[in-house]
C-alpha atoms as a PDB file:
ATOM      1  CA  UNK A   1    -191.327  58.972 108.330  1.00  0.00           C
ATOM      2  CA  UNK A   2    -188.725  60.732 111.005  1.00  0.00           C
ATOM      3  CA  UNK A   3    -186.780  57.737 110.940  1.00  0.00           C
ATOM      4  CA  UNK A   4    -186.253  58.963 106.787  1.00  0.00           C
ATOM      5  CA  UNK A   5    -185.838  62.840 107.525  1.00  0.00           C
ATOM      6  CA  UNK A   6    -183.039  61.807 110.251  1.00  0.00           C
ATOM      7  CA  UNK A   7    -181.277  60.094 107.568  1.00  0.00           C
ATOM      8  CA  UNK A   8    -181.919  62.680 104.747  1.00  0.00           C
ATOM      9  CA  UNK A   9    -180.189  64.894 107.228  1.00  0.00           C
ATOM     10  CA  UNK A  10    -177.698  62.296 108.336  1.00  0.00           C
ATOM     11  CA  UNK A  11    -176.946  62.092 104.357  1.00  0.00           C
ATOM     12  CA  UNK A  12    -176.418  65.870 104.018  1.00  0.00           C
ATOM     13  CA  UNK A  13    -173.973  66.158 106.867  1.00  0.00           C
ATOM     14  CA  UNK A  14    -171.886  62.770 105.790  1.00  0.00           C
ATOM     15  CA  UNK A  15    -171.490  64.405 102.095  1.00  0.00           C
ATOM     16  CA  UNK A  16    -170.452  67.618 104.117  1.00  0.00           C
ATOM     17  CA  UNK A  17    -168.036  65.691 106.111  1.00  0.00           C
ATOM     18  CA  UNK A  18    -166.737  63.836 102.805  1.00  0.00           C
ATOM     19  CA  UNK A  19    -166.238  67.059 100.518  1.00  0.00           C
ATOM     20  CA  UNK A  20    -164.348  68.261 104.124  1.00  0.00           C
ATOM     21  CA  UNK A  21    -162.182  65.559 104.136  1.00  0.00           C
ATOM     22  CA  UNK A  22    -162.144  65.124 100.868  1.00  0.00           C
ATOM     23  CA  UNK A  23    -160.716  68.880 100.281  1.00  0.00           C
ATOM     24  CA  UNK A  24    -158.197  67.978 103.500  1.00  0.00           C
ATOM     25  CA  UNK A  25    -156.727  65.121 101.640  1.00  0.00           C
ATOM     26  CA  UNK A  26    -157.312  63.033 104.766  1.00  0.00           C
ATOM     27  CA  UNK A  27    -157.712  59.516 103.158  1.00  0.00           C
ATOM     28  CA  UNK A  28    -157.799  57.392 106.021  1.00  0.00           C
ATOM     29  CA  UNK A  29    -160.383  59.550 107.315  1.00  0.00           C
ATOM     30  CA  UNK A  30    -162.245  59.484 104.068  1.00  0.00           C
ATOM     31  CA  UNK A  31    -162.716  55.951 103.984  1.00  0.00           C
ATOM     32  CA  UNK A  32    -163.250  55.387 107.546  1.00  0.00           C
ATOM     33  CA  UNK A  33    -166.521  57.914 107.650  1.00  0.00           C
ATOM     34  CA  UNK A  34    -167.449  57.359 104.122  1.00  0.00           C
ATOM     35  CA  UNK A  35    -168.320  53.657 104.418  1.00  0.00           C
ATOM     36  CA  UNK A  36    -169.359  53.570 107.845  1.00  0.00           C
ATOM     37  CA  UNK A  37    -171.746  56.296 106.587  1.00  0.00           C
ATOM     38  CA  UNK A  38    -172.285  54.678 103.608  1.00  0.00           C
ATOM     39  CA  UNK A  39    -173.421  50.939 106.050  1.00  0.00           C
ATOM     40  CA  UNK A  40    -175.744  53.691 108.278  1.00  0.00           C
ATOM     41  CA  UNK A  41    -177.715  54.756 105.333  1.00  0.00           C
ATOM     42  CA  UNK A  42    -178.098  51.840 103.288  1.00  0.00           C
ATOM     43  CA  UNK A  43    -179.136  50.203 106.722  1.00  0.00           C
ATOM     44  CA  UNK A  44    -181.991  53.231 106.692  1.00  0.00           C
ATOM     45  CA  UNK A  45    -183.004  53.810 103.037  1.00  0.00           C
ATOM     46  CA  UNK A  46    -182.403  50.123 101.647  1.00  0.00           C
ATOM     47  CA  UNK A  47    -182.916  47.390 104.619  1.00  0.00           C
ATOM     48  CA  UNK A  48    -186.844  48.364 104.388  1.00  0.00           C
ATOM     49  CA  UNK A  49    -186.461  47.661 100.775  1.00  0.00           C
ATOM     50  CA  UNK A  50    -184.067  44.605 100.208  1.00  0.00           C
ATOM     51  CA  UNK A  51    -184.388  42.471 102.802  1.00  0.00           C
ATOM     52  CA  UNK A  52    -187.843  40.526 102.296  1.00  0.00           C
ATOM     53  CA  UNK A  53    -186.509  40.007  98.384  1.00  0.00           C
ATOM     54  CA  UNK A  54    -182.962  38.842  99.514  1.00  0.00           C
ATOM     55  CA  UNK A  55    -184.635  36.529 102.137  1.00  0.00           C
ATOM     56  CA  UNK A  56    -186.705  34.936  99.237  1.00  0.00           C
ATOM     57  CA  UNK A  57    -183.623  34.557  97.170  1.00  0.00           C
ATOM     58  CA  UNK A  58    -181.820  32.575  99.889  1.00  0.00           C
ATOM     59  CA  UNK A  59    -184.753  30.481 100.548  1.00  0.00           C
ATOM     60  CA  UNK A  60    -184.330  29.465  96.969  1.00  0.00           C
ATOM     61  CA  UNK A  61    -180.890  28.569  96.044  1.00  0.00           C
ATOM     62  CA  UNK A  62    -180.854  26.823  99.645  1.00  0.00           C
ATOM     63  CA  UNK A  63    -183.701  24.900  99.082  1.00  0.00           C
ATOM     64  CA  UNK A  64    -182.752  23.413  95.779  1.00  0.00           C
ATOM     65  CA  UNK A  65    -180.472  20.547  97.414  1.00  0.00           C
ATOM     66  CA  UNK A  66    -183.281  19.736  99.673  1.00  0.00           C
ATOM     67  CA  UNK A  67    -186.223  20.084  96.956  1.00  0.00           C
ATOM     68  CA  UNK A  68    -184.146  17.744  94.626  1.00  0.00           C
ATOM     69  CA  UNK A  69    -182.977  15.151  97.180  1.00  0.00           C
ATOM     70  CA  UNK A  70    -187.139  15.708  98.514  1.00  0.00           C
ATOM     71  CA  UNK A  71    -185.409  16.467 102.268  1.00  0.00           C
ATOM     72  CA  UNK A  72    -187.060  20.208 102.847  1.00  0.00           C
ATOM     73  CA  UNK A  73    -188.973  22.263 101.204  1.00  0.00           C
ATOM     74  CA  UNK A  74    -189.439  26.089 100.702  1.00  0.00           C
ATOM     75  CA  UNK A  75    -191.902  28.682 100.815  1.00  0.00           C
ATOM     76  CA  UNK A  76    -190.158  31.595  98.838  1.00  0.00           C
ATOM     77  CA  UNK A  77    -193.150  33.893  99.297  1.00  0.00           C
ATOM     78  CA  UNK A  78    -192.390  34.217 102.988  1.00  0.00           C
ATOM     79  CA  UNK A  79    -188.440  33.233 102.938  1.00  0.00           C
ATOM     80  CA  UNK A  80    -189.313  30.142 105.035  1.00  0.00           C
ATOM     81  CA  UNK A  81    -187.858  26.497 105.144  1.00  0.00           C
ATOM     82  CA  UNK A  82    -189.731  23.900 106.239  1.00  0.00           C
ATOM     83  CA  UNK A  83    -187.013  20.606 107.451  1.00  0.00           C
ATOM     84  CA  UNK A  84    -188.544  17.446 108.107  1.00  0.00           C
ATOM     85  CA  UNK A  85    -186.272  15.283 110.178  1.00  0.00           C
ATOM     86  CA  UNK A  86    -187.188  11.341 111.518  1.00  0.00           C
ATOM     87  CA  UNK A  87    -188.020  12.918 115.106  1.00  0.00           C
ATOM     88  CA  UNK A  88    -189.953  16.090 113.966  1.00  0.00           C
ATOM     89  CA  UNK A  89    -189.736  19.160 112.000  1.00  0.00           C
ATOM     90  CA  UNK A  90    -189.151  22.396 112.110  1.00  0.00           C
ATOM     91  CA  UNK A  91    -189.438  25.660 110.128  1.00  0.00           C
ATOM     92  CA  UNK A  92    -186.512  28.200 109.301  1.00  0.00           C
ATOM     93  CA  UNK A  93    -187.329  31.981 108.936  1.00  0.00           C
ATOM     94  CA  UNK A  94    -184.913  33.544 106.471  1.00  0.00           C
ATOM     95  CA  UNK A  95    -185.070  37.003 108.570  1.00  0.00           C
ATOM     96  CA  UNK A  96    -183.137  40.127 108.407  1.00  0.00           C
ATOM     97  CA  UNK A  97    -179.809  38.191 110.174  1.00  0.00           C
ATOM     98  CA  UNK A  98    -179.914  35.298 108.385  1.00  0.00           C
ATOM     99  CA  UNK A  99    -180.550  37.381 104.859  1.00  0.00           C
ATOM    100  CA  UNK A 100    -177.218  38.080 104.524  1.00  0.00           C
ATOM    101  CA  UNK A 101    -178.188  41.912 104.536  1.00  0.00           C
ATOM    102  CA  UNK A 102    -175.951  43.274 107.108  1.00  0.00           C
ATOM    103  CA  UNK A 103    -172.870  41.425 105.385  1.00  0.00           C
ATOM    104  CA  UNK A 104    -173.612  42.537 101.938  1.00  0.00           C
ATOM    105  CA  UNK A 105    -174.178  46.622 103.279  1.00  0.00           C
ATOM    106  CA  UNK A 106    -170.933  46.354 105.214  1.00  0.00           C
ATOM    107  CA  UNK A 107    -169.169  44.966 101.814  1.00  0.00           C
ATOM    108  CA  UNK A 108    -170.731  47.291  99.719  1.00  0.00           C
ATOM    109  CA  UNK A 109    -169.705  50.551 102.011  1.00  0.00           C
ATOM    110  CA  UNK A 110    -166.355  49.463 102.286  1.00  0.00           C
ATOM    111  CA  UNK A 111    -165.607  48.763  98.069  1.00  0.00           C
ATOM    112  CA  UNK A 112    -167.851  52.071  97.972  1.00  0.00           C
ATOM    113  CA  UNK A 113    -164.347  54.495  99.189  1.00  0.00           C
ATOM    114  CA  UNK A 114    -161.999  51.308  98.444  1.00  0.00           C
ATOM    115  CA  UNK A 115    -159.751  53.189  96.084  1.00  0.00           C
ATOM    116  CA  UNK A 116    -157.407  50.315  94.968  1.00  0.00           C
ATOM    117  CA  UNK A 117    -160.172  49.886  92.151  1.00  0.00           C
ATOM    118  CA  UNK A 118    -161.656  52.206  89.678  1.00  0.00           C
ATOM    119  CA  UNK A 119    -164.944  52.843  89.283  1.00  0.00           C
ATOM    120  CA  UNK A 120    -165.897  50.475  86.975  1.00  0.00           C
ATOM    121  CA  UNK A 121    -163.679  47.703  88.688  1.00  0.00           C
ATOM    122  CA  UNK A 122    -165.493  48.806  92.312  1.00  0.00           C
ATOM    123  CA  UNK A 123    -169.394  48.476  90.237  1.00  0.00           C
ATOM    124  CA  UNK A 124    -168.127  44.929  88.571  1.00  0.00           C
ATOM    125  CA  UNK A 125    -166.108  43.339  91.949  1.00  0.00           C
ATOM    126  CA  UNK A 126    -169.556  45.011  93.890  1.00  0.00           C
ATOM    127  CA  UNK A 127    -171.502  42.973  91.756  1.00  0.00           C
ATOM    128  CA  UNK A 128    -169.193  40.149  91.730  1.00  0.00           C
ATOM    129  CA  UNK A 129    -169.146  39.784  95.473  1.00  0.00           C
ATOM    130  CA  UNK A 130    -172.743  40.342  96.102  1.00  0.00           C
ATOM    131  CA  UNK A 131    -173.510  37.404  94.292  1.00  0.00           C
ATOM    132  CA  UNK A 132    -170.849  35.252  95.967  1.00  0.00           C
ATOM    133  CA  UNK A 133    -171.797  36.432  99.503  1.00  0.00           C
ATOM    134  CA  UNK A 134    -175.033  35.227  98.814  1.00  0.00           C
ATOM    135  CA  UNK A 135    -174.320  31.824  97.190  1.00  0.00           C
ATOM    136  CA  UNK A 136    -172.101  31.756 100.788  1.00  0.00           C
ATOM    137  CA  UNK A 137    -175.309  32.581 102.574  1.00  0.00           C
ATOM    138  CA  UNK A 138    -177.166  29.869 100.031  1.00  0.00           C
ATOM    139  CA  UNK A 139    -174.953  27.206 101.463  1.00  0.00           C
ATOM    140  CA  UNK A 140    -174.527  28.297 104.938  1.00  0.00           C
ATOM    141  CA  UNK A 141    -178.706  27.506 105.174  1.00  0.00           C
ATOM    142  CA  UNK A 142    -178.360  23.984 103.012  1.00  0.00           C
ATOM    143  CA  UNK A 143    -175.660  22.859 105.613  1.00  0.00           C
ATOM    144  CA  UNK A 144    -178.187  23.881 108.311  1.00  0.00           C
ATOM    145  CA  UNK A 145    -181.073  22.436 106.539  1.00  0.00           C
ATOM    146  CA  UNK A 146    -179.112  18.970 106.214  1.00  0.00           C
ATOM    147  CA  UNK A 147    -177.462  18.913 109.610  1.00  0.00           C
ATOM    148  CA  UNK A 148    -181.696  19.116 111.100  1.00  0.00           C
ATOM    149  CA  UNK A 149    -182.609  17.044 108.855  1.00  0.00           C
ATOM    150  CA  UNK A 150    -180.157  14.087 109.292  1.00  0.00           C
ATOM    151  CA  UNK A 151    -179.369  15.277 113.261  1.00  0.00           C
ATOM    152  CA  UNK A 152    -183.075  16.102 114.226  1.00  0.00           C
ATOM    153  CA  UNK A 153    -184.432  19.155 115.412  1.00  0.00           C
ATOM    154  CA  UNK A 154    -181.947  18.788 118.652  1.00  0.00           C
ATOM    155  CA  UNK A 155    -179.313  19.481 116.261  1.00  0.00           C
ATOM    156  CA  UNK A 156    -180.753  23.117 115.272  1.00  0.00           C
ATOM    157  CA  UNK A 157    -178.884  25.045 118.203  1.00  0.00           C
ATOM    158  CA  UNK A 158    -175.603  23.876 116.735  1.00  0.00           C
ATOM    159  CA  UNK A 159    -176.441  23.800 113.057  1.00  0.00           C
ATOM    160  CA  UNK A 160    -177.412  27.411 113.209  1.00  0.00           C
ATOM    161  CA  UNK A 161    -175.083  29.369 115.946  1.00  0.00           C
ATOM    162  CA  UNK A 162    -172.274  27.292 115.513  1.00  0.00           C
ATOM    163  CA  UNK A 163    -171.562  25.105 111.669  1.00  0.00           C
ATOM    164  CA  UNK A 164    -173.733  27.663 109.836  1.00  0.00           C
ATOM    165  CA  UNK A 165    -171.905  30.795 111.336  1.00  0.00           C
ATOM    166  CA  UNK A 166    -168.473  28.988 110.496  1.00  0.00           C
ATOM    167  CA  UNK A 167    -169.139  28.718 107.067  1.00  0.00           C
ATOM    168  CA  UNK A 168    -170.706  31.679 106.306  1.00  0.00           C
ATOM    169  CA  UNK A 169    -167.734  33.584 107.810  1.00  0.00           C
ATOM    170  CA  UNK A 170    -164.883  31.365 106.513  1.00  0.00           C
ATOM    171  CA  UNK A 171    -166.539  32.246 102.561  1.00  0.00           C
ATOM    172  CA  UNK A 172    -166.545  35.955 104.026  1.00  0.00           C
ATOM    173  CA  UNK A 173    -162.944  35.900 105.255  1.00  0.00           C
ATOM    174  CA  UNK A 174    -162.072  34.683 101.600  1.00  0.00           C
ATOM    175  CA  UNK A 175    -164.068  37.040  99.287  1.00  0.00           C
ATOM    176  CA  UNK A 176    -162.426  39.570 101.731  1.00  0.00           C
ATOM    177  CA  UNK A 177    -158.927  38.842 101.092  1.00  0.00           C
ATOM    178  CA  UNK A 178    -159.555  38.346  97.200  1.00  0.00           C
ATOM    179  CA  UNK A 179    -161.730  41.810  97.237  1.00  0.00           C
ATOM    180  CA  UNK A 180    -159.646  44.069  99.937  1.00  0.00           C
ATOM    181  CA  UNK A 181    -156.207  42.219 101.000  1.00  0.00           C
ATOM    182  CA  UNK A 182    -154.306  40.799  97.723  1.00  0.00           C
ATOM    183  CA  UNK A 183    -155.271  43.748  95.554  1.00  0.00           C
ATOM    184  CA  UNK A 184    -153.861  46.121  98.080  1.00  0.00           C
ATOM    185  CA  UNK A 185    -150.928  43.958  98.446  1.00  0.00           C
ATOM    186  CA  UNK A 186    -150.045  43.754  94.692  1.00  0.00           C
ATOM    187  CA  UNK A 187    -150.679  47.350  94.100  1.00  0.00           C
ATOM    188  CA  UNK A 188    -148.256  48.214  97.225  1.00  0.00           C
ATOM    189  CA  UNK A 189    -145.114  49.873  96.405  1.00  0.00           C
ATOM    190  CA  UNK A 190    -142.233  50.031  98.409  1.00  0.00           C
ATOM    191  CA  UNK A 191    -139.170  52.003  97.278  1.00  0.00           C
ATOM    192  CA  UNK A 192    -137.829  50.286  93.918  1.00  0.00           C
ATOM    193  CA  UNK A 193    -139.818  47.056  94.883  1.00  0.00           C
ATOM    194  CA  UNK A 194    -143.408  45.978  93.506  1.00  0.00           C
ATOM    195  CA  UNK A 195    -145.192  43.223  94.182  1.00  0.00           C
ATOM    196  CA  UNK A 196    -146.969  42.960  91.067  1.00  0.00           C
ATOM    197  CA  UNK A 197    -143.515  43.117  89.035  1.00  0.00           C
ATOM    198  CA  UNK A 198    -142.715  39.637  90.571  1.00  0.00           C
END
């Protein structure tokens, strides 16, 4: 309950701090407290809320590869993966790191004050990259999920911190530049010169 009143006051002092800036014409600074404002709060009001259901979600797509080849199975309910290997098994929590809920906050409060887009462009590429960061996460559990299961449970320690991380962040890196990097770069003006002219 105090953790809530913290962040309804934490919410009435950003938007003070926004309509500030806002008034100041201080962009940079606009985006800079508006979406790390925007990642505090959604880590307050909507991690409680989203997690467990993104968690089973994951489970799901992931363990469609393994539930149609019969190498692992899932049990959505709980957002656990259960790998079966030929020296043992082991079972995968889908928790709050490896939900994908962190990533998807910190996209979200960034295209939130991202103001290369409309509205409507910000609610569709939101959408849009929500799904695709967790079809990333989707795979990034599959890869882990086959490297155990053909590797052995030895293999976990690698398969998680090291493959798994990799891919995740290399998908990240690329809805990144299509979301944030090549729009700003086409949009960019410089004197006479536009990129999206050529």
């Amino acid at each position: 309950m105090i953790k809530y009143i913290v962040g309804l006051i934490g919410l009435a002092v950003w938007l003070f701090i926004l309509h500030v800036l806002n008034k100041s014409k201080l962009n940079f600074w606009h985006f800079i407290v508006g979406s790390a404002g925007a990642f505090i709060l959604m880590l307050v009001f909507l991690d409680p809320v989203l997690t467990q259901p993104l968690a089973r979600i994951v489970a799901l797509l992931a363990s469609l590869p393994g539930k149609i080849a019969d190498m692992y199975s899932a049990h959505y309910k709980y957002g656990v993966i259960f790998v079966e290997s030929s020296v043992g098994a082991v079972s995968l929590k889908i928790d709050f790191e490896c939900s994908g809920i962190i990533e998807i906050m910190a996209y979200l409060a960034l295209l939130i004050f991202y103001r290369v887009y409309t509205v409507y462009e910000r609610f569709c590429v939101g959408i849009l990259g929500v799904i695709a960061m967790v079809l990333a996460n989707a795979l990034r559990i599959t890869i882990i999920c086959l490297i155990i299961h053909f590797g052995g449970i030895d293999t976990y320690y690698i398969a998680h911190t090291f493959v798994g991380r990799l891919v995740f962040y290399a998908f990240s890196v690329m809805i990144y530049f299509y979301v944030f990097t090549k729009p700003q770069i086409i949009k960019q003006k410089v004197g006479n010169f536009r990129y999206d002219n050529h």
